[in-house]
C-alpha atoms as a PDB file:
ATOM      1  CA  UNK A   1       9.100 -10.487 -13.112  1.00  0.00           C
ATOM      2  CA  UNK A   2       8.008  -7.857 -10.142  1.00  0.00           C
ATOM      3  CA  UNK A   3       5.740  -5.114 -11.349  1.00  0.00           C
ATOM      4  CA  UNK A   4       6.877  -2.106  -9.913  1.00  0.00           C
ATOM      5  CA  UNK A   5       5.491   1.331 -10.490  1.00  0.00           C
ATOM      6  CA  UNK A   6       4.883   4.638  -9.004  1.00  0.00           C
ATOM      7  CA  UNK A   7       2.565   5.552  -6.216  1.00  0.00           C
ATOM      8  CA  UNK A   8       1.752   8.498  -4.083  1.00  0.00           C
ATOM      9  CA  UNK A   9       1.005   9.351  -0.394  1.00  0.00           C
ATOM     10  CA  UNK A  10      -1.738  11.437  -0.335  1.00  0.00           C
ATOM     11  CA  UNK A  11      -3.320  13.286   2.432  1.00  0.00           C
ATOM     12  CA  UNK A  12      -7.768  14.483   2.335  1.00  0.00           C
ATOM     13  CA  UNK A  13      -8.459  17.159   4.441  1.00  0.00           C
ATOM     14  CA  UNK A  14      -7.002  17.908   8.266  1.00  0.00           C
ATOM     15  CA  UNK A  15      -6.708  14.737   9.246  1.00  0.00           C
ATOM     16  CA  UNK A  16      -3.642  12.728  10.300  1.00  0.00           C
ATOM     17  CA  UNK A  17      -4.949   9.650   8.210  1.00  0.00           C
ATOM     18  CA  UNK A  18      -2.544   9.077   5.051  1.00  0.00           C
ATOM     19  CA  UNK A  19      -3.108   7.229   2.040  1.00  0.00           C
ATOM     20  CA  UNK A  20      -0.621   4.901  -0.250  1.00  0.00           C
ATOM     21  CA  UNK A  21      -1.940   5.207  -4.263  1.00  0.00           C
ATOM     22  CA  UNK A  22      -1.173   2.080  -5.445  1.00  0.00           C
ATOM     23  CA  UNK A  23      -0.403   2.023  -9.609  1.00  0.00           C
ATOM     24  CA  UNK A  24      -2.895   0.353 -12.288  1.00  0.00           C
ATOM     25  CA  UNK A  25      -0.106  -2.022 -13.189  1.00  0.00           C
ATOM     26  CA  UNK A  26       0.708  -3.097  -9.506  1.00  0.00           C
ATOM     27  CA  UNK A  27      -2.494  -3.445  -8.430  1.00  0.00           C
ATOM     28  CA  UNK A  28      -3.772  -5.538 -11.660  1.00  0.00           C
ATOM     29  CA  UNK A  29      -0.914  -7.905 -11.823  1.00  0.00           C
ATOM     30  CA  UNK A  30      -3.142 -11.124 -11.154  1.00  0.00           C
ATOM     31  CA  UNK A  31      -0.290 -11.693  -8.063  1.00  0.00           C
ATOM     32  CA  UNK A  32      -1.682  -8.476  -6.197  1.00  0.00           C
ATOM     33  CA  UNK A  33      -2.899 -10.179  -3.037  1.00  0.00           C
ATOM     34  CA  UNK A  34      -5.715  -7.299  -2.093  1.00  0.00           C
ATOM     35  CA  UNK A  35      -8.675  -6.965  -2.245  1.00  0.00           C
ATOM     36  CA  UNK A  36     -10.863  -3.686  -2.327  1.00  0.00           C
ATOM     37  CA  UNK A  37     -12.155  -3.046   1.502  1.00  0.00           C
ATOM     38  CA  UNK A  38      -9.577  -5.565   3.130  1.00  0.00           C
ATOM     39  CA  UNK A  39      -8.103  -4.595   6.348  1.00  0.00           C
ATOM     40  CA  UNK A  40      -4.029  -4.809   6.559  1.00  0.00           C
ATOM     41  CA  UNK A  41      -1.409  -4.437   8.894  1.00  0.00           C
ATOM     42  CA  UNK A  42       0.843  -1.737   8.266  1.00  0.00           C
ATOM     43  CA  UNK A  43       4.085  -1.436   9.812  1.00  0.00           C
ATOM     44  CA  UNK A  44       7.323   0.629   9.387  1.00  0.00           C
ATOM     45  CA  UNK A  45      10.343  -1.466   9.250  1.00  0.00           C
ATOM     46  CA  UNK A  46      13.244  -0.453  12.078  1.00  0.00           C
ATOM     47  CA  UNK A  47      15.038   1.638   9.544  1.00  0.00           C
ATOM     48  CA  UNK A  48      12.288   3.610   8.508  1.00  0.00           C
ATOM     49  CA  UNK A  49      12.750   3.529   5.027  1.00  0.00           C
ATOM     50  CA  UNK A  50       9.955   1.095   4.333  1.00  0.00           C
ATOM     51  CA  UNK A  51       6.370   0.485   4.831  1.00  0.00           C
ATOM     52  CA  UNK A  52       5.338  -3.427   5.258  1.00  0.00           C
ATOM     53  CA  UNK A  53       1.304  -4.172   4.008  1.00  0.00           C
ATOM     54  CA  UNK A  54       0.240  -7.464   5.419  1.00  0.00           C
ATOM     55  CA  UNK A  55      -2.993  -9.560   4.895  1.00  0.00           C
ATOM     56  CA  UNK A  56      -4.786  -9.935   8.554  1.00  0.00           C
ATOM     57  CA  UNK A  57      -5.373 -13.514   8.695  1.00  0.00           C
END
């Protein structure tokens, strides 16, 4: 089964940079493929309803 839960964008101080909370239960599912520090790709999808994370292989 997916774990799914809710997150938050969050903005810290004036800058532009944004930031995706992920949840406790998404992000310790033993399937979360992150690690702390990691650098992703982040793209918006055509319809602009989603935001793609990627590993950078």
């Amino acid at each position: 089964m997916v774990k799914e839960g809710k997150g938050r964008i969050v903005s810290v101080g004036k800058a532009k940079t944004r930031y995706v909370t992920v949840p406790a239960e998404v992000a310790g599912d033993d399937r979360f493929p992150f690690e702390t520090g990691e650098e992703v790709r982040v793209t918006i999808e055509e319809d602009k309803k989603r935001l793609i994370v990627e590993k950078i292989e």
